[in-house]
N, C-alpha and C. Protein backbone atom coordinates (compact mmCIF):
# COMPACT_ATOMS: atom_id res chain seq x y z
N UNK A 1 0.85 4.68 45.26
CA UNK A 1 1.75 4.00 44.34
C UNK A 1 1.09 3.93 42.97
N UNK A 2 1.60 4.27 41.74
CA UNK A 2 1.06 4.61 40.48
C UNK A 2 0.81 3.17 40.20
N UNK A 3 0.01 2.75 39.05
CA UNK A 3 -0.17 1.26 38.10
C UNK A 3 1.76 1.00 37.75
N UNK A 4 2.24 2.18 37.15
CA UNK A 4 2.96 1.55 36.83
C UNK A 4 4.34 0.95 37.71
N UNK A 5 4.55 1.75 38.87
CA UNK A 5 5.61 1.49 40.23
C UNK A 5 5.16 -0.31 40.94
N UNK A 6 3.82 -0.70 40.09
CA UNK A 6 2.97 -2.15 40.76
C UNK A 6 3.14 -2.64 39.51
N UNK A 7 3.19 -2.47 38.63
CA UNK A 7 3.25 -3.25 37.32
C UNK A 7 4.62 -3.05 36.79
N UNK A 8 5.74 -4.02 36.76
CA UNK A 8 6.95 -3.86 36.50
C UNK A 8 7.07 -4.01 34.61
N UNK A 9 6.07 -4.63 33.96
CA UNK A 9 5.79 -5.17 32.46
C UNK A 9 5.14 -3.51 32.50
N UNK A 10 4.22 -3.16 32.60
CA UNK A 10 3.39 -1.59 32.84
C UNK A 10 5.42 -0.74 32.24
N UNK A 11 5.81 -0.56 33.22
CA UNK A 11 6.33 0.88 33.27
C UNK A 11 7.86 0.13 32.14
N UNK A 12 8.33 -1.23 31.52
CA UNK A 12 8.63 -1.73 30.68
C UNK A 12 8.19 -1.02 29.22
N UNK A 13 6.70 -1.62 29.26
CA UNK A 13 6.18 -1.40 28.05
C UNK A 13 6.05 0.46 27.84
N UNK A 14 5.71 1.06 28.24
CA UNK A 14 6.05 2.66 28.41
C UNK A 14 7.19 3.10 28.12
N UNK A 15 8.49 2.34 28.69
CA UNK A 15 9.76 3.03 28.38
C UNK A 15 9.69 2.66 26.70
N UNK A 16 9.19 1.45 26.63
CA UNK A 16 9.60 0.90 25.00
C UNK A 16 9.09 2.04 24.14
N UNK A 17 7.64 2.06 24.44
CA UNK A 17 7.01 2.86 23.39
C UNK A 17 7.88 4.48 23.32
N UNK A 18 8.41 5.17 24.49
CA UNK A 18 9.14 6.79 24.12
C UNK A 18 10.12 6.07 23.97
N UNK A 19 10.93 4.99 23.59
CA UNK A 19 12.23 5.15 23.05
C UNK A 19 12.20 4.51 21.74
N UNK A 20 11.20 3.76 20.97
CA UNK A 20 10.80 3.07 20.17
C UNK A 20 11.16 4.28 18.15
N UNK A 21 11.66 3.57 17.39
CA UNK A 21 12.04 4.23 16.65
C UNK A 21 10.33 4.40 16.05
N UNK A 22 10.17 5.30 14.53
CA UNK A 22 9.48 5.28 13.61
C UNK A 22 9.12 3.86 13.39
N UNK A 23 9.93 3.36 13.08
CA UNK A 23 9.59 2.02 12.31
C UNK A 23 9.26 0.79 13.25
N UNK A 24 9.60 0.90 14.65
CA UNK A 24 9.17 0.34 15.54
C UNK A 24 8.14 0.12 15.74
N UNK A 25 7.36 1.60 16.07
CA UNK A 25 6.30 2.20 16.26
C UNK A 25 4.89 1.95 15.47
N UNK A 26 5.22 1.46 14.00
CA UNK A 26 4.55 1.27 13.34
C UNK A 26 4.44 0.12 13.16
N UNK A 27 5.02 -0.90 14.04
CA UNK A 27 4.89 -2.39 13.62
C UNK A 27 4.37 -2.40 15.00
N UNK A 28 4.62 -1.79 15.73
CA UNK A 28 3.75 -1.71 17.51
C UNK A 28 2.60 -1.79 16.73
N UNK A 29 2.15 -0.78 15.89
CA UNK A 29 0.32 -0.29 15.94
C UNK A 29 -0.28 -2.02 15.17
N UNK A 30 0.81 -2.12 13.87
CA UNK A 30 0.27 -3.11 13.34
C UNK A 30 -0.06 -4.39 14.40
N UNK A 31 0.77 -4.86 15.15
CA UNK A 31 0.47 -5.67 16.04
C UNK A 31 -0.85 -5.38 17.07
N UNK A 32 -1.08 -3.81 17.67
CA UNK A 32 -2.04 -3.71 18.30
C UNK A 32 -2.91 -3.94 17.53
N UNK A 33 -3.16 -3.64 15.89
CA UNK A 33 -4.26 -3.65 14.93
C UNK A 33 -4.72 -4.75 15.08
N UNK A 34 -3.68 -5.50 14.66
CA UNK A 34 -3.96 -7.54 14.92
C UNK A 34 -4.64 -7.80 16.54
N UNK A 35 -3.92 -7.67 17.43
CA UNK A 35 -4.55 -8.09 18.52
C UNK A 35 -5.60 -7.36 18.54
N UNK A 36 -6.04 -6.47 18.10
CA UNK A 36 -7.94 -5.37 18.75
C UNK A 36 -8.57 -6.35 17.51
N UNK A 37 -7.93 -6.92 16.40
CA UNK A 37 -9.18 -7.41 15.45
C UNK A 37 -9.55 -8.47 15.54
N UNK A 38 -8.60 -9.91 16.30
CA UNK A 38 -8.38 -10.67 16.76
C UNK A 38 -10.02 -10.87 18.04
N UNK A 39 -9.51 -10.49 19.06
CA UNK A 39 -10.53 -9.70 20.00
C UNK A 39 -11.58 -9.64 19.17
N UNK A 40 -11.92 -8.67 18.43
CA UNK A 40 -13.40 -8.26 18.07
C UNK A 40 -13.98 -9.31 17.55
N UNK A 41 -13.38 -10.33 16.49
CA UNK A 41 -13.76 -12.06 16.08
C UNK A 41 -14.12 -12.68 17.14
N UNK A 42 -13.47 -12.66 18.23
CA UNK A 42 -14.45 -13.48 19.68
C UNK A 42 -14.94 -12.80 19.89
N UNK A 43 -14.94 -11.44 20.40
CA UNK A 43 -16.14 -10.27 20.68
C UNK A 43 -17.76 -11.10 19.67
N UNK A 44 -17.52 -10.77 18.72
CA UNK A 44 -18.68 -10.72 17.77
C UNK A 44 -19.28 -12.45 17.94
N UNK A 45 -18.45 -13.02 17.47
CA UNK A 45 -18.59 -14.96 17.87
C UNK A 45 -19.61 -14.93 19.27
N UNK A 46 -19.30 -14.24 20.31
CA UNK A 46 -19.75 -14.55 21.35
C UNK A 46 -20.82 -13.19 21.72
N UNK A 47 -21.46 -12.49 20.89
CA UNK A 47 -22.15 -12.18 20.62
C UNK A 47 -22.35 -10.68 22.02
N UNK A 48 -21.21 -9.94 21.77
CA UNK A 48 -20.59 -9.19 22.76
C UNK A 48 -20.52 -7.93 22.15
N UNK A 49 -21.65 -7.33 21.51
CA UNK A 49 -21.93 -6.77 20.52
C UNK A 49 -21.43 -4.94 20.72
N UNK A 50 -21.18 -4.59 22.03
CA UNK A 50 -20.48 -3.11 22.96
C UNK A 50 -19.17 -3.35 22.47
N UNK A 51 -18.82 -4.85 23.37
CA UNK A 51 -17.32 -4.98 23.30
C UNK A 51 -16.40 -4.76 21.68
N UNK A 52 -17.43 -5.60 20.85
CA UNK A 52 -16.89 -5.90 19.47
C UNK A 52 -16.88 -4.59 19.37
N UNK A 53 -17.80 -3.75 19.02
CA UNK A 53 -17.91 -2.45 18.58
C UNK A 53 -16.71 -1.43 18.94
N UNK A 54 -16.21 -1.42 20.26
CA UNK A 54 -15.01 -0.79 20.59
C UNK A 54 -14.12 -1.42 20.29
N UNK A 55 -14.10 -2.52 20.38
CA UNK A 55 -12.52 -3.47 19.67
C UNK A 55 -12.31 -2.71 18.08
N UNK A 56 -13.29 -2.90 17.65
CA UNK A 56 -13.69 -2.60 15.97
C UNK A 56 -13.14 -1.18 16.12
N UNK A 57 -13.41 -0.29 16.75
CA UNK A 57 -12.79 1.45 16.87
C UNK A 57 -11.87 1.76 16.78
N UNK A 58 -10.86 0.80 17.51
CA UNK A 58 -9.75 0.64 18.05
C UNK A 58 -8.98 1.08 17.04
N UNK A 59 -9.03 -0.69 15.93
CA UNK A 59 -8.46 -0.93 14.79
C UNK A 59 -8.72 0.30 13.65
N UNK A 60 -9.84 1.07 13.53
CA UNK A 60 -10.10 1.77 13.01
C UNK A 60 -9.12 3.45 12.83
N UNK A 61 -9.32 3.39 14.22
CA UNK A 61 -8.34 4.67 14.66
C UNK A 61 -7.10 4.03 14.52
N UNK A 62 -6.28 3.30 14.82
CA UNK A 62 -4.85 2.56 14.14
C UNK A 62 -4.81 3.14 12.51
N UNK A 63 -6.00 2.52 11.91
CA UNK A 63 -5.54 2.34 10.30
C UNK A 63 -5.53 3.94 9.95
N UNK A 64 -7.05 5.02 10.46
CA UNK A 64 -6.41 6.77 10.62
C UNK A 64 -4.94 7.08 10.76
N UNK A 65 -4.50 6.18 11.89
CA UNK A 65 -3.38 6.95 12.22
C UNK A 65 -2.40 6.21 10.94
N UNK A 66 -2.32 5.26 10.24
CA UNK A 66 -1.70 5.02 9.72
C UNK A 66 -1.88 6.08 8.14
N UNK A 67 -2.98 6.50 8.11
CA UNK A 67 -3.29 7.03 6.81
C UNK A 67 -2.93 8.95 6.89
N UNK A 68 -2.84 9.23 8.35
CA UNK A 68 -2.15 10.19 8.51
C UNK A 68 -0.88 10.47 8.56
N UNK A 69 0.10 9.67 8.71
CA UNK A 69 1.48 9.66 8.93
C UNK A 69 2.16 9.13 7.25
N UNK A 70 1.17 8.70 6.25
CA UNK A 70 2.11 8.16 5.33
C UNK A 70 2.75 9.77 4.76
N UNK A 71 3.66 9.28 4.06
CA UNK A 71 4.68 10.24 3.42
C UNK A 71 4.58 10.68 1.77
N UNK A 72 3.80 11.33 1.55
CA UNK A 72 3.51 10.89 0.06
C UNK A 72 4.44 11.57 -1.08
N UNK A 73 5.76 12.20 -0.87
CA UNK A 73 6.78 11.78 -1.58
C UNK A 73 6.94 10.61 -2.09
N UNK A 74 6.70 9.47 -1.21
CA UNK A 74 6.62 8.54 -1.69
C UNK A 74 5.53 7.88 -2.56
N UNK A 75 5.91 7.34 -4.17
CA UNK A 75 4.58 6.89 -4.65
C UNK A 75 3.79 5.55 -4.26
N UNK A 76 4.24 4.86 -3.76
CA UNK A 76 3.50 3.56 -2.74
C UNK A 76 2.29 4.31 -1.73
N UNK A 77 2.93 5.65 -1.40
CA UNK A 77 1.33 6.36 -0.11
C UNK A 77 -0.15 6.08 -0.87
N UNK A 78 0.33 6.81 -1.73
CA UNK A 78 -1.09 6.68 -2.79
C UNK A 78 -1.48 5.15 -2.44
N UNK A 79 -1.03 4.34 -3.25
CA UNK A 79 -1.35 2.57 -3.17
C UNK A 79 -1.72 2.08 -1.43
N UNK A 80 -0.75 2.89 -0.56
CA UNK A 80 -1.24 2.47 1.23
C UNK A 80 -2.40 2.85 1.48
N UNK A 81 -2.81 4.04 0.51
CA UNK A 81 -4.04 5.07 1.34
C UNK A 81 -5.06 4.45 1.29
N UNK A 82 -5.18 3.68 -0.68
CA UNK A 82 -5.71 3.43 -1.00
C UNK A 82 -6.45 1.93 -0.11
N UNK A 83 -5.16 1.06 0.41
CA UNK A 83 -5.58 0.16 0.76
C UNK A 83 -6.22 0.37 2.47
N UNK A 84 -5.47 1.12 2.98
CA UNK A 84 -6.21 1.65 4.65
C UNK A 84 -7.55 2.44 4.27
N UNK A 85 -7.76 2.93 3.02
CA UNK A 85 -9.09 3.52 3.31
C UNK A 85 -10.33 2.08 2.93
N UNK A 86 -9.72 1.26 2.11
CA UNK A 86 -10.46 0.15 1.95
C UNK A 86 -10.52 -1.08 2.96
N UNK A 87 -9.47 -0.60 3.74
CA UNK A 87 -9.71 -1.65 5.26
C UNK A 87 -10.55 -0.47 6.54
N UNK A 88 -10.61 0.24 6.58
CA UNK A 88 -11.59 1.14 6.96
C UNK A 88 -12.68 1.07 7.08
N UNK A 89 -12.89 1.38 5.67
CA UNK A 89 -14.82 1.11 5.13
C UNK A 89 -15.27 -0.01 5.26
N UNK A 90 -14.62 -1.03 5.20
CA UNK A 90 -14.69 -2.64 5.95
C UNK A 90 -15.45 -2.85 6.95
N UNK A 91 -14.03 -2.11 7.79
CA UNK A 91 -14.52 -1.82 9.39
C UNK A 91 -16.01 -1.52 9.73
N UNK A 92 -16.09 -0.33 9.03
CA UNK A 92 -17.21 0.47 9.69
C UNK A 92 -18.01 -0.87 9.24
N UNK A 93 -18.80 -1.41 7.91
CA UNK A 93 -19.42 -2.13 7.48
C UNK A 93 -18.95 -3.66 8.20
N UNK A 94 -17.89 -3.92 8.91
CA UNK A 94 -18.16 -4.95 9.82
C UNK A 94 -18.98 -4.86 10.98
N UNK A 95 -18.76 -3.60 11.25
CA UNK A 95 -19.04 -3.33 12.76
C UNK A 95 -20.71 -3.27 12.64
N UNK A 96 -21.14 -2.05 11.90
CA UNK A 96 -22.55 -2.40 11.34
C UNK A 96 -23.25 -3.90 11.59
N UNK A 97 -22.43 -4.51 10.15
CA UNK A 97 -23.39 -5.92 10.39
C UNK A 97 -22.87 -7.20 11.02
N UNK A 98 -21.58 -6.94 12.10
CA UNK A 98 -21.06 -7.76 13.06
C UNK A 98 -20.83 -8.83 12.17
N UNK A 99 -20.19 -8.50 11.45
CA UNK A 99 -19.77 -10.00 10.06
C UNK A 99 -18.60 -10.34 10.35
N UNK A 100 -18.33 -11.74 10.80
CA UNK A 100 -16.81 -12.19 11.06
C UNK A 100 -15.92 -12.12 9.86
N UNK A 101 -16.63 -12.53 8.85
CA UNK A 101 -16.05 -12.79 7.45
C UNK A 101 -14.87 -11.53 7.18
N UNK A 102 -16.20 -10.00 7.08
CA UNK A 102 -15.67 -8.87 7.12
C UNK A 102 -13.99 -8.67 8.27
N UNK A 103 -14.56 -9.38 9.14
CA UNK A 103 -13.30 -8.83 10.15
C UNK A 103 -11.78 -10.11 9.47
N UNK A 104 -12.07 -10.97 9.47
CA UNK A 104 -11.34 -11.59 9.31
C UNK A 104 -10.47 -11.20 7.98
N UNK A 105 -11.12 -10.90 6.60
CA UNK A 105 -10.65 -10.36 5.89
C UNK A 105 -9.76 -8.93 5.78
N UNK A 106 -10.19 -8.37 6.56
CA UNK A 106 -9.32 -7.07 6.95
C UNK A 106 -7.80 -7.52 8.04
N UNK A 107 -8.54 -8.45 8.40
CA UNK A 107 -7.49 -9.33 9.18
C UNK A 107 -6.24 -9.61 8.90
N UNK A 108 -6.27 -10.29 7.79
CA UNK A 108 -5.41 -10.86 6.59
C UNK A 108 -4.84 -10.07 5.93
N UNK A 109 -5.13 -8.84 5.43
CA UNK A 109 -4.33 -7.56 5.06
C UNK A 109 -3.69 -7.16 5.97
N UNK A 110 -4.13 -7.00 7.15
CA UNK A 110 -2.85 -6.01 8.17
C UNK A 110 -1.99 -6.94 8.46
N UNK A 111 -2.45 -8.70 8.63
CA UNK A 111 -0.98 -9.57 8.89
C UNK A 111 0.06 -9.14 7.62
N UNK A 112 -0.68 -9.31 6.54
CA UNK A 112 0.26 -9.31 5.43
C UNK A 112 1.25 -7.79 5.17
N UNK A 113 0.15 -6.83 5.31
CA UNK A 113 0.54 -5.60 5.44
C UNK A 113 2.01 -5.79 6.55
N UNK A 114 1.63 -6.24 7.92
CA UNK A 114 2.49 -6.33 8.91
C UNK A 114 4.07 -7.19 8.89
N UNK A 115 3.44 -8.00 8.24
CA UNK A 115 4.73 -8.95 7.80
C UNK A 115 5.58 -8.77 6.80
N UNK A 116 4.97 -7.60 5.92
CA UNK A 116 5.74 -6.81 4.82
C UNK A 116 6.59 -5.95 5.66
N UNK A 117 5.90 -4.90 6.31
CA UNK A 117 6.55 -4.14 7.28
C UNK A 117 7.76 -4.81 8.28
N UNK A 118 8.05 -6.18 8.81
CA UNK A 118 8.51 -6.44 9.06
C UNK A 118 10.10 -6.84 8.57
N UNK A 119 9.86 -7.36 7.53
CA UNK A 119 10.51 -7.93 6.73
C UNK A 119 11.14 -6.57 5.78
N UNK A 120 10.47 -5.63 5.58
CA UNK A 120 11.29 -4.44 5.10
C UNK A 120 12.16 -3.89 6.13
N UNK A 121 12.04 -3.90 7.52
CA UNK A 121 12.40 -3.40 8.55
C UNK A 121 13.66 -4.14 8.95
N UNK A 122 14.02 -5.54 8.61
CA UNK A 122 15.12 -6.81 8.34
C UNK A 122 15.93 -6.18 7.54
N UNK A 123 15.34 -5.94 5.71
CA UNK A 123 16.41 -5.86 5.48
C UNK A 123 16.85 -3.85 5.38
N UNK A 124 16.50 -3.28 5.53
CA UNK A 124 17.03 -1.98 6.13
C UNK A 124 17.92 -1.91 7.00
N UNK A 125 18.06 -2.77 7.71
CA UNK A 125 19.05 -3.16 9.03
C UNK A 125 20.41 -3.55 8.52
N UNK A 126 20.06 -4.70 7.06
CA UNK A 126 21.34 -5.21 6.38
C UNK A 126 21.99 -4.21 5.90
C-alpha cells in the first residue's frame, strides 16, 4: 500500500499541487518558503545546526526557483530579481553564521513579498 493510499491529506495535497494554477503555485512555494524559514529559527535557537542548514537550503532553492520563472517582459522582474538575489545571499550568510536576526529578516520579506502576492491574486479574480 503506497504513503499515499494510508495518508488520505498525502494523496489530497498531491492532487492540489497538479491541478494548482501558476499563481497558486507560487503562493504554495511562498508559504513553503515561510514554513522551511520558520523551522530553521527553531532549528538554529535550539542549536540543531544539520537541521537548520537544510531547512536554510530549502528556502534557498524556493527563492532559485522563484528567480527562474520570473517573466522579464515584465519591468518589476528586474526589481524581484533584484530582491530574491538579496534574500539569497542572506541565506547563504545566515546559514554560515547561524544568525537568527539574518533569518528572521529574510523572513519578513517573503511574508510581505507573500501577502503582496496574495492580495494581487484577490484582486485579479475581481
Amino acid at each position: 500500500m503506497s504513503l499515499a493510499a494510508r495518508n488520505p491529506y498525502s494523496k489530497y495535497e498531491d492532487h492540489s499541487i497538479f491541478t494548482a494554477t501558476k499563481e497558486d503555485l507560487t503562493l504554495m512555494l511562498y508559504d513553503g518558503a515561510l514554513k522551511f524559514i520558520n523551522q530553521a529559527i527553531v532549528a538554529v535557537e535550539n542549536k540543531e545546526i544539520e537541521k537548520s542548514s537544510n531547512l536554510i537550503q530549502k528556502v534557498e532553492r524556493i527563492i532559485q526557483e522563484f528567480q527562474i520563472t520570473l517573466n522579464y517582459k515584465y519591468d518589476v522582474a528586474k526589481q524581484l530579481n533584484s530582491l530574491y538575489d538579496y534574500m539569497y545571499w542572506r541565506l547563504i550568510d545566515a546559514n554560515m553564521k547561524k544568525d537568527v536576526n539574518i533569518l528572521i529578516e529574510v523572513r519578513d520579506m517573503l511574508r510581505e513579498m507573500r501577502d503582496t502576492w496574495k492580495q494581487a491574486m484577490s484582486l485579479a479574480k475581481k
